[in-house]
Protein backbone atom coordinates (compact mmCIF):
# COMPACT_ATOMS: atom_id res chain seq x y z
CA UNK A 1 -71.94 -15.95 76.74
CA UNK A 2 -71.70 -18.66 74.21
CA UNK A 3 -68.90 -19.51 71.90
CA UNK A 4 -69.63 -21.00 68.21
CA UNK A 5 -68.13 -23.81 67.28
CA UNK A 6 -68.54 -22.39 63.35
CA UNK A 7 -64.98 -21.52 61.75
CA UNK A 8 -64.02 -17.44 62.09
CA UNK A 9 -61.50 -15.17 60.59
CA UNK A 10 -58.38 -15.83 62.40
CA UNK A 11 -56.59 -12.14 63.56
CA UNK A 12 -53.15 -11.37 62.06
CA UNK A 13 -50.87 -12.44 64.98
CA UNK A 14 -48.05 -10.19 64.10
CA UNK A 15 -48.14 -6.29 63.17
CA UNK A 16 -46.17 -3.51 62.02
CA UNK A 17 -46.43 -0.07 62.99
CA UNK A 18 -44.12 1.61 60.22
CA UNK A 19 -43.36 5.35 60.42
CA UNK A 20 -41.73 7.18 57.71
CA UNK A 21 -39.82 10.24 57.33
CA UNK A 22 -40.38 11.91 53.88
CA UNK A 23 -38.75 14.81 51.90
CA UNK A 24 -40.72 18.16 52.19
CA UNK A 25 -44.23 17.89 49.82
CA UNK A 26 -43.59 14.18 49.14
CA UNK A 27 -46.46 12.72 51.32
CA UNK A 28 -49.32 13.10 49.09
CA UNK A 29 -47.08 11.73 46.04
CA UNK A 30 -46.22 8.46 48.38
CA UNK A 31 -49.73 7.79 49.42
CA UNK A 32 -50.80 8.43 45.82
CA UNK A 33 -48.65 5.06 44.89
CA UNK A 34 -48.97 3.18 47.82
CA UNK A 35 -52.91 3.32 47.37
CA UNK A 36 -52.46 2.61 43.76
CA UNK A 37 -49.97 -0.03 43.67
CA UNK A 38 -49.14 -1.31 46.94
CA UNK A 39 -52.18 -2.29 48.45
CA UNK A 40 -54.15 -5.93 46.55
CA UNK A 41 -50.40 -6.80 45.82
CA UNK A 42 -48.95 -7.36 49.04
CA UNK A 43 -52.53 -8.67 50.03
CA UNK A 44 -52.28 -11.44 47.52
CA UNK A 45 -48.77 -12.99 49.21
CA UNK A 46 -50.53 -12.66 52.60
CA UNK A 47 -49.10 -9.28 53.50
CA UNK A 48 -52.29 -7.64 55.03
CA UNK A 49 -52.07 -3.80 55.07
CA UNK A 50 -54.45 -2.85 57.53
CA UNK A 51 -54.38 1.32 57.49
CA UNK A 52 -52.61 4.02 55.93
CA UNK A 53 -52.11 7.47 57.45
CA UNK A 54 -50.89 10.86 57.33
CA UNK A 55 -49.56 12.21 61.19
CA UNK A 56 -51.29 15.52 61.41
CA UNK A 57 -49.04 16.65 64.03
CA UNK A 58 -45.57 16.16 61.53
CA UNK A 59 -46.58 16.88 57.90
CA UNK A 60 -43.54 14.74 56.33
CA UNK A 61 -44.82 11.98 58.49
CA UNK A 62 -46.25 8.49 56.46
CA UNK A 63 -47.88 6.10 59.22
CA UNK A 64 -49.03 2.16 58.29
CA UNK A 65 -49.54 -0.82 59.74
CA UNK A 66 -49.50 -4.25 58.33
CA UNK A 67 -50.54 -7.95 59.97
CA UNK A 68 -49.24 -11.36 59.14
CA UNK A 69 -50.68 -14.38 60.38
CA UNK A 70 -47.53 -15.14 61.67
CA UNK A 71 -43.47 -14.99 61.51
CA UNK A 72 -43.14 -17.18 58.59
CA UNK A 73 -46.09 -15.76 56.45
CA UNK A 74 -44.12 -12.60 57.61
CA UNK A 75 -40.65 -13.88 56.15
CA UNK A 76 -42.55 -15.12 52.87
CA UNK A 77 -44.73 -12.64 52.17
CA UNK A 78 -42.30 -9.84 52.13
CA UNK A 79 -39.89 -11.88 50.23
CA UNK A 80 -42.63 -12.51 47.65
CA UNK A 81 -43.80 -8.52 47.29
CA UNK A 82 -40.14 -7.19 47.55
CA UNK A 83 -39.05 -9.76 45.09
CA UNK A 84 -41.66 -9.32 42.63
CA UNK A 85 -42.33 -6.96 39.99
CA UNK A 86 -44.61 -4.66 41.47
CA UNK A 87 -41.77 -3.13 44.07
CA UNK A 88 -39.50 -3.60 41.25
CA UNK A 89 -41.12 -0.77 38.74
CA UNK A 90 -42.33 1.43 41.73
CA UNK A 91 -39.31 1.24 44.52
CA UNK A 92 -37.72 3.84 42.59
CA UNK A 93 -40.26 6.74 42.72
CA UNK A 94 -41.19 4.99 46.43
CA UNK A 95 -37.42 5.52 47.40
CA UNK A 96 -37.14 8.49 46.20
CA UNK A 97 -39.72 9.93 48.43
CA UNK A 98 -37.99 8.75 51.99
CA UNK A 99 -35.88 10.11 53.94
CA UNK A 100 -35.73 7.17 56.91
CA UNK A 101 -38.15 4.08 56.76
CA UNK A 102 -36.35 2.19 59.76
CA UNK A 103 -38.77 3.57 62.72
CA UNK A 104 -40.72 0.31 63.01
CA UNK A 105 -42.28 -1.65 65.87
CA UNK A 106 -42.81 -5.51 65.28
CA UNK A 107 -45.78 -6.15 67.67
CA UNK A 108 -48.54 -8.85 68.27
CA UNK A 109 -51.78 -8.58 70.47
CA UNK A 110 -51.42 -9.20 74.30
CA UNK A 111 -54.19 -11.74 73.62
CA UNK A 112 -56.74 -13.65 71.32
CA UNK A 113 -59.42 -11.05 71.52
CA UNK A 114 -57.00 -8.04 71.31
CA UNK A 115 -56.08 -7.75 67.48
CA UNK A 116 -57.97 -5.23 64.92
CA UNK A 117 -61.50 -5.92 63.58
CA UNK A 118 -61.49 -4.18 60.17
CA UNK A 119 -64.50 -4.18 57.76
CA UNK A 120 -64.14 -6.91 55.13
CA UNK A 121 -64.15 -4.48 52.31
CA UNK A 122 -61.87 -1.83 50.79
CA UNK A 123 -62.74 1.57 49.64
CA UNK A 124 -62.03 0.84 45.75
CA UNK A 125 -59.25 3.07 43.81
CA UNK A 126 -61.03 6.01 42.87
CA UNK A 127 -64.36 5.87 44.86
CA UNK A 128 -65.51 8.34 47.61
CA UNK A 129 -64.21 6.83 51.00
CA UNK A 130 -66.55 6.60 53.86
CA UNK A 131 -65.64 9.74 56.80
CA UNK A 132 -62.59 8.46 58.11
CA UNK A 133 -62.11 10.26 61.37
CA UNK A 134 -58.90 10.14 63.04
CA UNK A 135 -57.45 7.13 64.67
CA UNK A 136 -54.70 7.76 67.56
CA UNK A 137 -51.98 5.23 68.72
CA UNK A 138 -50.69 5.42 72.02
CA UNK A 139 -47.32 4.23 72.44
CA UNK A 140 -46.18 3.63 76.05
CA UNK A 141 -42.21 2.26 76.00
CA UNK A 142 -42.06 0.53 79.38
CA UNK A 143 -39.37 -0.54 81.38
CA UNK A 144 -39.63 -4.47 81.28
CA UNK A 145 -41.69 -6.16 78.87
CA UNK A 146 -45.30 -6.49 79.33
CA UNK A 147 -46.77 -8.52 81.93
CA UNK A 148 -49.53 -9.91 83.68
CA UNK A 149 -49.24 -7.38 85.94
CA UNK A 150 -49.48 -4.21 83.86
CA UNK A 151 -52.25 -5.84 81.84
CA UNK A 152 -54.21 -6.49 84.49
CA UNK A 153 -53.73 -2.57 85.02
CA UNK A 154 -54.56 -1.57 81.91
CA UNK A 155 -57.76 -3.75 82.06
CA UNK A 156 -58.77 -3.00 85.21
CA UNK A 157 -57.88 0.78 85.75
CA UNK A 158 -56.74 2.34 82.43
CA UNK A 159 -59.20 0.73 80.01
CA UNK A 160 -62.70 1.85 81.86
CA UNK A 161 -61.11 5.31 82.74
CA UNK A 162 -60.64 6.26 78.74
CA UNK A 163 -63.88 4.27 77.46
CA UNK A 164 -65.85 6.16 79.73
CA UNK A 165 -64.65 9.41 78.62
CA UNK A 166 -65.34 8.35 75.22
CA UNK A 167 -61.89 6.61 73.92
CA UNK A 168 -62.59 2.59 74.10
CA UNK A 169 -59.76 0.89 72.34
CA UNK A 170 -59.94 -0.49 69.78
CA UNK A 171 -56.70 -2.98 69.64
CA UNK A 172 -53.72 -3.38 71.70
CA UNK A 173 -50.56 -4.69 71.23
CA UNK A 174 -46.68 -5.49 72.73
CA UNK A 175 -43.60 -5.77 71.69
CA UNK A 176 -42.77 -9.27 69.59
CA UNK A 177 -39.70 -10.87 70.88
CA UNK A 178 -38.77 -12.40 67.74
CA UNK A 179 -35.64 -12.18 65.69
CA UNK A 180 -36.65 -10.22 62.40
CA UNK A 181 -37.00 -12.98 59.41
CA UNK A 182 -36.67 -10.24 56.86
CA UNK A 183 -33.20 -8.18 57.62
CA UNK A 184 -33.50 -6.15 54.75
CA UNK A 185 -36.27 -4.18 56.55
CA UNK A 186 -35.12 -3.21 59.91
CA UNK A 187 -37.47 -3.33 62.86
CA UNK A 188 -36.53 -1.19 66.13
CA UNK A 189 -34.72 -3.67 69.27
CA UNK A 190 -33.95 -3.10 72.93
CA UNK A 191 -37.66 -1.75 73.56
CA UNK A 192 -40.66 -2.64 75.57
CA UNK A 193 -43.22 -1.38 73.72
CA UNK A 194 -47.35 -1.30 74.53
CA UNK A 195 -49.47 0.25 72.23
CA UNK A 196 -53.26 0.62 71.82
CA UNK A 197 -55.20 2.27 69.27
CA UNK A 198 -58.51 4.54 69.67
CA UNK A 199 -61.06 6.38 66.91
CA UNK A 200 -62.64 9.73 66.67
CA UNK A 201 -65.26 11.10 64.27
CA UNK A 202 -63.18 14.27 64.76
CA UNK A 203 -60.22 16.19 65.85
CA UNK A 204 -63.19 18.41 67.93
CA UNK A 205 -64.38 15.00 69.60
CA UNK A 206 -60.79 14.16 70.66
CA UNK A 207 -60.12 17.55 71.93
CA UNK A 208 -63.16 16.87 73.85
CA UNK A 209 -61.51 13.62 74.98
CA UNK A 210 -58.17 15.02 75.88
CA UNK A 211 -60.20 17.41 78.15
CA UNK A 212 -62.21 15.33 79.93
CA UNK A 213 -59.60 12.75 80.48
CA UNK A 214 -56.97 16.20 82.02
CA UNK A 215 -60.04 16.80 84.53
CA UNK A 216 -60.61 13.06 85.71
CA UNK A 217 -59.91 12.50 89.17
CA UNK A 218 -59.63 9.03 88.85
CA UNK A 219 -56.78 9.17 85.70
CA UNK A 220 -54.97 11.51 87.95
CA UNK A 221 -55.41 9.42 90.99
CA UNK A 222 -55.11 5.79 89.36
CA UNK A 223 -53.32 5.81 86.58
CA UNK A 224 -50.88 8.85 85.90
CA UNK A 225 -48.33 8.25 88.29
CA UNK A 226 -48.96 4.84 87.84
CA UNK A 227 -47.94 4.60 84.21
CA UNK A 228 -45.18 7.27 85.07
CA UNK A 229 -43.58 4.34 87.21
CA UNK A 230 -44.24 1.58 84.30
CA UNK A 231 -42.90 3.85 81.32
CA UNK A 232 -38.97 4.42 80.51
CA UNK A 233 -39.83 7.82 78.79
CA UNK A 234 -42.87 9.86 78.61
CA UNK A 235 -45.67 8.66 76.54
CA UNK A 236 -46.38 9.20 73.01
CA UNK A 237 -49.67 9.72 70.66
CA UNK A 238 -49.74 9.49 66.73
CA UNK A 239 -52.82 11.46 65.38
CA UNK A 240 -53.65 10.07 62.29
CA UNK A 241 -55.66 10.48 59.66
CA UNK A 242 -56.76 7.80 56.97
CA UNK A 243 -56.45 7.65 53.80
CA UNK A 244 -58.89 7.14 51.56
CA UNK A 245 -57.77 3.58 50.91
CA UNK A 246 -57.26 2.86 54.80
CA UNK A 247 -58.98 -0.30 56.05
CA UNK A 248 -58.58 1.34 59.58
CA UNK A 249 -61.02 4.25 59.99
CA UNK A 250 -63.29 5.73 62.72
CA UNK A 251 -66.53 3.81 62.62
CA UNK A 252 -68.92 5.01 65.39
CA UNK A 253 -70.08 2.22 68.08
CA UNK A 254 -72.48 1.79 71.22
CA UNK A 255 -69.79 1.30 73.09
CA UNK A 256 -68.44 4.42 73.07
CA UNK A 257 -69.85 5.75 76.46
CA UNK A 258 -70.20 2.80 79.25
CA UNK A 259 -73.46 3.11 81.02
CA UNK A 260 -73.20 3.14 84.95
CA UNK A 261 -75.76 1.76 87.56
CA UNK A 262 -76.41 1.39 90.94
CA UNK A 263 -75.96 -1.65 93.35
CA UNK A 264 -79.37 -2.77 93.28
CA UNK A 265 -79.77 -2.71 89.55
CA UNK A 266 -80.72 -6.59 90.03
CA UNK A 267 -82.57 -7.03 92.77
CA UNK A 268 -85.64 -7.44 90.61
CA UNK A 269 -83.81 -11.20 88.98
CA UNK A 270 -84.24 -12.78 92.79
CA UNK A 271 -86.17 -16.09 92.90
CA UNK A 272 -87.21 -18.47 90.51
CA UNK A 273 -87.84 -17.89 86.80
CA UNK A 274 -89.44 -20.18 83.29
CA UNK A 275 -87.10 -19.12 80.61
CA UNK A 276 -87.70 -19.21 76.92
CA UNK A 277 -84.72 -18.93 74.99
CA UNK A 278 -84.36 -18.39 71.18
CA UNK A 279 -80.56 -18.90 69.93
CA UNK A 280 -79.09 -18.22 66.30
CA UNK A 281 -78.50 -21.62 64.53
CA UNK A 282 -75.26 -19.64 63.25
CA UNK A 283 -74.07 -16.62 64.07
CA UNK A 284 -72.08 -14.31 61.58
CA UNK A 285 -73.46 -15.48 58.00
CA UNK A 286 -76.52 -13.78 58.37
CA UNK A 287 -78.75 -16.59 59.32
CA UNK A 288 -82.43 -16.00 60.03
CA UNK A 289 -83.27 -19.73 61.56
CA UNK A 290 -84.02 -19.66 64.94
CA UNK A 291 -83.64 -23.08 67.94
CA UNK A 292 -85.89 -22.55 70.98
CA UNK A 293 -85.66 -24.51 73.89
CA UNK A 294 -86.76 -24.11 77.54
CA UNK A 295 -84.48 -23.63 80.43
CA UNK A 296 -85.41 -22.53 84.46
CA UNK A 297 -83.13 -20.41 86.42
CA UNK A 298 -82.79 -19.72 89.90
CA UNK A 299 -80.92 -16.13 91.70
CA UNK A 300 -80.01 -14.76 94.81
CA UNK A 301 -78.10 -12.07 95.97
CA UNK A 302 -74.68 -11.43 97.98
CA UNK A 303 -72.62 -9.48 99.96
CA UNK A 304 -75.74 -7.06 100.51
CA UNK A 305 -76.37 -6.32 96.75
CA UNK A 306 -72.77 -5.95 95.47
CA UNK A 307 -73.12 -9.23 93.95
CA UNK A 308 -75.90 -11.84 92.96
CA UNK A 309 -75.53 -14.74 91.16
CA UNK A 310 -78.03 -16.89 88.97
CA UNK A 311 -77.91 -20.86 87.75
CA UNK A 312 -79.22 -21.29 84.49
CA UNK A 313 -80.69 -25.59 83.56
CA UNK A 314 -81.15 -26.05 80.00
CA UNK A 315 -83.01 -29.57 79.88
CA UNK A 316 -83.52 -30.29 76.54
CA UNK A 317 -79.44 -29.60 75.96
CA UNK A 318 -78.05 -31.86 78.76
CA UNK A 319 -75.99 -28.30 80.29
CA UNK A 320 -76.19 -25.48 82.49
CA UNK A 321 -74.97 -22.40 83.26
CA UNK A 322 -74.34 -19.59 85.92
CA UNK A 323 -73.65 -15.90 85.91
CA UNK A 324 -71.70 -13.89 88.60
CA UNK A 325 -72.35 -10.21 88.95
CA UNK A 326 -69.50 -7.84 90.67
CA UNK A 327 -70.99 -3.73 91.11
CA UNK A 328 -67.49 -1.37 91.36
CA UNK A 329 -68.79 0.66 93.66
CA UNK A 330 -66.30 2.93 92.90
CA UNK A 331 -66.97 3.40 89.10
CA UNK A 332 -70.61 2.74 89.44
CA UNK A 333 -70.56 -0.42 87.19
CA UNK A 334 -71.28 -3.71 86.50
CA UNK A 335 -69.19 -6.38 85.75
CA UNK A 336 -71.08 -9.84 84.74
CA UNK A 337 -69.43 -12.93 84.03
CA UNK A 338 -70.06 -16.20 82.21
CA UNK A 339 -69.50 -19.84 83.01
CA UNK A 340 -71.14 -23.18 81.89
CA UNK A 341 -70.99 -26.93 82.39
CA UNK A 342 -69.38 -27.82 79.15
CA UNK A 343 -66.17 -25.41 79.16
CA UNK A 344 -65.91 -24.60 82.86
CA UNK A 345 -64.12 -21.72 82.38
CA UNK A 346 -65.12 -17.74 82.94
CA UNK A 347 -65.48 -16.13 79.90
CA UNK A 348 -64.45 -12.27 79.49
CA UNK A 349 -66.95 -10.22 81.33
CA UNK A 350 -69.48 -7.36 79.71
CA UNK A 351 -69.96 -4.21 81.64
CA UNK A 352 -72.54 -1.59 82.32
CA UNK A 353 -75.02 -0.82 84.05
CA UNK A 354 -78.62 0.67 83.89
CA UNK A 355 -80.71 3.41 83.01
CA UNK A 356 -84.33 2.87 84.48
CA UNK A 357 -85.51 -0.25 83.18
CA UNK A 358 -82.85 -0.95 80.50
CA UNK A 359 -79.22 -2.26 81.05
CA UNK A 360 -76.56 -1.89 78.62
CA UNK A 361 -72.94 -3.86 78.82
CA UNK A 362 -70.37 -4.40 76.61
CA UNK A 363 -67.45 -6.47 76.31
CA UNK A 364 -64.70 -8.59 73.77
CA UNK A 365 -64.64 -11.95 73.12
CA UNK A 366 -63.66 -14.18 70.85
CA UNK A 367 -65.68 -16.31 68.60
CA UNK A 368 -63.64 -19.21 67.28
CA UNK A 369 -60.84 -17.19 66.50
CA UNK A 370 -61.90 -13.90 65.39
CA UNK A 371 -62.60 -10.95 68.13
CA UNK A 372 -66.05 -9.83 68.10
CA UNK A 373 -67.77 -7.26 70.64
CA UNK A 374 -70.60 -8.30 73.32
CA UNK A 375 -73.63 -6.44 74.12
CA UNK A 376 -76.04 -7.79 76.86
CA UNK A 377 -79.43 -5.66 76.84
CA UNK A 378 -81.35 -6.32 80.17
CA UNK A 379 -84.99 -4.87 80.89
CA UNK A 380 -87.36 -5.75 83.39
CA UNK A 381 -90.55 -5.64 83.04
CA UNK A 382 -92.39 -5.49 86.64
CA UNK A 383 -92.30 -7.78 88.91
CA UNK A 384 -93.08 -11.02 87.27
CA UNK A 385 -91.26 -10.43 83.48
CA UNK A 386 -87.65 -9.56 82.39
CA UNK A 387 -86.16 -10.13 78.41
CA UNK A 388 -82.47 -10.58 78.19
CA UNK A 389 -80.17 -10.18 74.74
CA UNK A 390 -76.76 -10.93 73.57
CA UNK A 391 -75.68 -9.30 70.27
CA UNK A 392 -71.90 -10.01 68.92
CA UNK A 393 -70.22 -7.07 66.39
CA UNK A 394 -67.54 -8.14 64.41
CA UNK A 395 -67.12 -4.99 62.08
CA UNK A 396 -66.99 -2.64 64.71
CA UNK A 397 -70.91 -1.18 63.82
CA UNK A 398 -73.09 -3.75 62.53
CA UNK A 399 -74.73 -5.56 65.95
CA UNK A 400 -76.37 -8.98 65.35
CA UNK A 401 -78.87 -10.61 67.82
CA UNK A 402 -78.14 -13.75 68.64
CA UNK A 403 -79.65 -14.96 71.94
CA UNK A 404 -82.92 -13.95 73.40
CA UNK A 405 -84.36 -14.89 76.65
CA UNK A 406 -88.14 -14.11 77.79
CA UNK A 407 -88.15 -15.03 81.42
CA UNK A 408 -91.98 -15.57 83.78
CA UNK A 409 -91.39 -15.58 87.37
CA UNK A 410 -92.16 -18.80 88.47
């Protein structure tokens, strides 16, 4: 709803997803030294690798990815690890392992928000890893390159249809259009490539998945065919599991089934309202100091309930603010939006919907540069009281409060 204006983690604007063929029975020996060896070292020239996996449908299979900030970090940091005396004692036994190490797609998210959120710490070298799940990429190879067009579907028809049946995702990416900086590593050319990644707690829960989403009216109906037209060649999914070293590894989330509502889910917010509001001094550093300030808020409905739409005057701040409310009658949800006096732009909408007298919706956004997940609680508490939260994730489980609102019908 509200963007800090404290510095984030800026999200690695380029990524590899590297697939290696090995020799029969050499997997376990390759992850064995890459865990050991390869991991702090490219780190420290700015090489970030983000997971490392086995493909549990091709045993011979290694899959990682790695980020760079950007194309020149890119260039220098593998110059730097390749160069350097690390790679130099260890390419041999590394080498010696591979068959082909050329299947690689050089990608970068379609957008600010879109990039992986990965916990800030690493499963040390010998320690017991937290259960790492699976993680599945989904590779479509379109066509064209990716547009507005297709991401608008994806957003719009694709996304809701596999978060509801329990696969939000958890990063997507496209092809990088860039000439490769580091020839001695080849990257695959000629390709339109989107990809977008998902977690699992288990291979039973995506089973599950896979089952629900083959019965789904609506990904037969919508999106199928759709995606048929979009794609040069069928589509393809890596199941992978982490390694114990993997930065990228299931981590269970609210989000995980989207709550659904009906159209007059708001019809209690009509009129006139005394807000109190409570807002984080900083959000993200675990601060526990509090502003409050007063604000009054007026809201009406439209278009017979499918949409209502509240103004929001903050006095003591010198700005306001208003919130549009869509239902998809269709999908039985709510999609709320965010726009104040000091930006006048809409921000990314949250959606949801409710059960009883609670509302749940989730969203991305970005705050100042790193991606971060949105949660708006709603309840309403009669006729003349209502309490609205917004709570921002950026590890993918922890949720912190940061914006309360007690509203008194005025």
């Amino acid at each position: 709803m509200d963007q800090s204006t404290e510095p984030g983690t800026t999200l690695d604007n380029v990524l590899e997803l590297r697939q290696y063929t090995l020799h029969p029975g050499q997997r376990d020996t390759l992850i064995e030294l890459f865990d050991r060896e390869f991991v702090e070292t490219q780190q420290a020239v700015g090489a970030h690798v983000i997971g490392q996996f086995r493909d549990l449908e091709r045993p011979d299979r290694f899959v990682w990815l790695r980020g760079f900030r950007d194309m020149s970090t890119r260039a220098q940091a593998l110059q730097s690890f390749y160069g350097g005396p690390v790679w130099r004692a260890h390419r041999s036994a590394a080498n010696a392992t591979m068959i082909d190490s050329d299947d690689v797609l050089l990608l970068c998210p379609v957008d600010a928000t879109a990039g992986f959120r990965v916990p800030r710490q690493r499963t040390a070298l010998g320690a017991s890893p937290p259960a790492g799940g699976l993680v599945v990429a989904e590779i479509y190879r379109l066509h064209a390159p990716v547009d507005a067009e297709f991401l608008r579907f994806f957003a719009e028809t694709v996304r809701p249809i596999v978060a509801a049946n329990g696969a939000p995702p958890l990063a997507c990416f496209k092809t990088l259009y860039a000439e490769n900086n580091f020839p001695a590593l080849p990257v695959r050319a000629g390709e339109h490539a989107f990809v977008w990644f998902a977690s699992f707690a288990s291979g039973d829960e995506l089973h599950r998945y896979r089952e629900q989403l083959a019965r789904s009216p609506q990904w037969r109906t919508q999106v199928e065919r759709r995606l048929a037209q979009y794609c040069a060649v069928p589509s393809t999914a890596l199941l992978l599991q982490p390694t114990s070293r993997s930065w990228l590894r299931h981590v269970a989330t609210e989000r995980a089934v989207p709550r659904t509502g009906s159209s007059h889910d708001f019809d209690f917010l009509v009129g006139a309202w005394r807000v109190t509001n409570r807002r984080l001094q900083q959000r993200g550093v675990g601060c526990q100091r509090w502003d409050e300030f007063p604000a009054t808020m007026s809201a009406r409905l439209h278009l017979g309930g499918l949409a209502n739409t509240d103004e929001i005057l903050f006095p003591t701040l010198g700005w306001s603010g208003m919130t549009l409310r869509v239902f998809d009658v269709a999908r039985g949800q709510w999609s709320i939006y965010w726009i104040n006096s000091r930006e006048g732009t809409l921000f990314p909408p949250v959606t949801g919907g409710f059960d009883g007298a609670r509302g749940e919706f989730y969203g991305r956004d970005e705050d100042c540069g790193q991606a971060v997940d949105v949660r708006f609680v709603w309840t309403h508490q009669g006729d003349a009281a209502a309490h609205w939260e917004q709570a921002f994730c950026y590890d993918g489980h922890t949720w912190e409060t940061n914006w309360v609102m007690e509203l008194e019908r005025a």
